[in-house]
Protein backbone atom coordinates (compact mmCIF):
# COMPACT_ATOMS: atom_id res chain seq x y z
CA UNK A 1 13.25 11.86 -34.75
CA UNK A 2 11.45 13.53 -32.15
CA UNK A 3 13.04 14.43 -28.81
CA UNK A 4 12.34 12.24 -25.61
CA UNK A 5 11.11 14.80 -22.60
CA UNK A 6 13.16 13.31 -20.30
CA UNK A 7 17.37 12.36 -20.40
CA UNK A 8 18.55 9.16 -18.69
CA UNK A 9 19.85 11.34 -15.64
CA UNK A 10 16.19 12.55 -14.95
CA UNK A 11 14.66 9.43 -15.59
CA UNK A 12 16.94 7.68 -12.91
CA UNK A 13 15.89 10.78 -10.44
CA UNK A 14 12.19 10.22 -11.26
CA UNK A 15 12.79 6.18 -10.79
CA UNK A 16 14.92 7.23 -7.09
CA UNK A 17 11.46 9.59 -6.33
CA UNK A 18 9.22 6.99 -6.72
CA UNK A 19 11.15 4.22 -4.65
CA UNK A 20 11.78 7.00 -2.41
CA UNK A 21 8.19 7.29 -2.08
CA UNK A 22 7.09 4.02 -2.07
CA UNK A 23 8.99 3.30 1.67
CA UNK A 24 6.63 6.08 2.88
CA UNK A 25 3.51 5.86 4.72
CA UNK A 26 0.73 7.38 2.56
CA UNK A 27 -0.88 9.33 5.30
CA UNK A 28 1.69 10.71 7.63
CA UNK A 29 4.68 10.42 4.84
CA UNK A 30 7.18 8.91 8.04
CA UNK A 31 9.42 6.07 6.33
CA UNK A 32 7.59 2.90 6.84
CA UNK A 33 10.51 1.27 7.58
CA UNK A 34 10.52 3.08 11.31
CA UNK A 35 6.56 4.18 11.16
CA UNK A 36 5.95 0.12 11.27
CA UNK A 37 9.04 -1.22 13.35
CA UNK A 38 7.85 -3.25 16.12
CA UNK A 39 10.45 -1.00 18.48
CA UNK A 40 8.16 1.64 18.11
CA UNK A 41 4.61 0.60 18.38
CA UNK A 42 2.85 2.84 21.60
CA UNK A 43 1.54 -1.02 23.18
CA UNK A 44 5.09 -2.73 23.22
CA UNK A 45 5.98 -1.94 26.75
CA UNK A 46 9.83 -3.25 25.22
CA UNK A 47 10.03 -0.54 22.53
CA UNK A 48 12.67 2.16 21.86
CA UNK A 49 10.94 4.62 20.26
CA UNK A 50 7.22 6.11 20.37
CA UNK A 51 5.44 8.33 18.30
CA UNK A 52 3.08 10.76 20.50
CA UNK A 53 1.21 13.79 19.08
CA UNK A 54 3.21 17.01 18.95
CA UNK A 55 2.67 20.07 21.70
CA UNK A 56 0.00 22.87 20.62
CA UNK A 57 -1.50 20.82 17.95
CA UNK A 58 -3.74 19.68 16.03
CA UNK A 59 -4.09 22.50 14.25
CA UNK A 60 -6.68 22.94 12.06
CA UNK A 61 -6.22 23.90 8.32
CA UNK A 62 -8.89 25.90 7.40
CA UNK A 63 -8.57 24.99 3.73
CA UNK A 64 -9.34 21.10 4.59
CA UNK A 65 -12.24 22.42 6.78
CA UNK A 66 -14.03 24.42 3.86
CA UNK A 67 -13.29 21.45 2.05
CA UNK A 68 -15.45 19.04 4.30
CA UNK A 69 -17.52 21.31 4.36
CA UNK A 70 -18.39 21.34 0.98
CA UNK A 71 -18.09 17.61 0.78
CA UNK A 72 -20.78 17.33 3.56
CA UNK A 73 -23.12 19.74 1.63
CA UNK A 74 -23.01 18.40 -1.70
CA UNK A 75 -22.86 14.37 -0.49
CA UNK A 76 -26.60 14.01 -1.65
CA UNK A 77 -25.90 15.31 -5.24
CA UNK A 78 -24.15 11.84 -6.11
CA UNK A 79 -25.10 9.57 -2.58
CA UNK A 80 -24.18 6.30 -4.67
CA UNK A 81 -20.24 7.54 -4.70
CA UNK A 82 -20.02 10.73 -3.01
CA UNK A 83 -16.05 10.54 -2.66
CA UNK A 84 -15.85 11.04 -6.78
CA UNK A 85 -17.20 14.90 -6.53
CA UNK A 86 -14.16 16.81 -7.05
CA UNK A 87 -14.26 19.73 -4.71
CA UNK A 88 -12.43 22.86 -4.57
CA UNK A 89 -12.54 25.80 -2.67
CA UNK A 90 -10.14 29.29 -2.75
CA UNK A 91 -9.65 31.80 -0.46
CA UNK A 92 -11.26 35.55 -0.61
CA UNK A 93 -11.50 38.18 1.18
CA UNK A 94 -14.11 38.40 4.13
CA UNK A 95 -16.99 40.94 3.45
């Protein structure tokens, strides 16, 4: 009988990761439980909390830069679903 990859143990930490995951906003990874609370929307003049954009940023990351880039330069090789091109981009030394 073959061996399963995984032992009950891991299997309950990969179930935990994916709840885990699943309260989490899928762009800014807060916990939607606070990311959506009512108490901390920027318009409720009644609220608790706030989220406001951090000192010295954005920052840019140069890696998701070249990657628009490249997205914006190839968009005309598939323009019926430009999103599927799978882009990647490395960096090298400047010459």
């Amino acid at each position: 009988m073959p061996e399963t990859e995984w032992d009950p143990r891991q299997v309950a930490w990969m179930l935990a990761l994916e709840a885990y995951e699943a309260g989490l906003c899928q762009r800014c990874g807060e916990p939607l439980e606070i990311s959506t609370a009512p108490a901390n929307d920027f318009n409720n003049i009644f609220g608790t909390g706030v989220y406001l954009p951090v000192p010295n940023h954005p920052a840019q990351c140069h890696c998701c830069a070249a990657l628009q880039r490249s997205e914006r330069d190839t968009a005309a090789l598939n323009p019926q679903f430009p999103a599927a091109m799978i882009h990647a981009v490395r960096l090298m030394p400047r010459r």
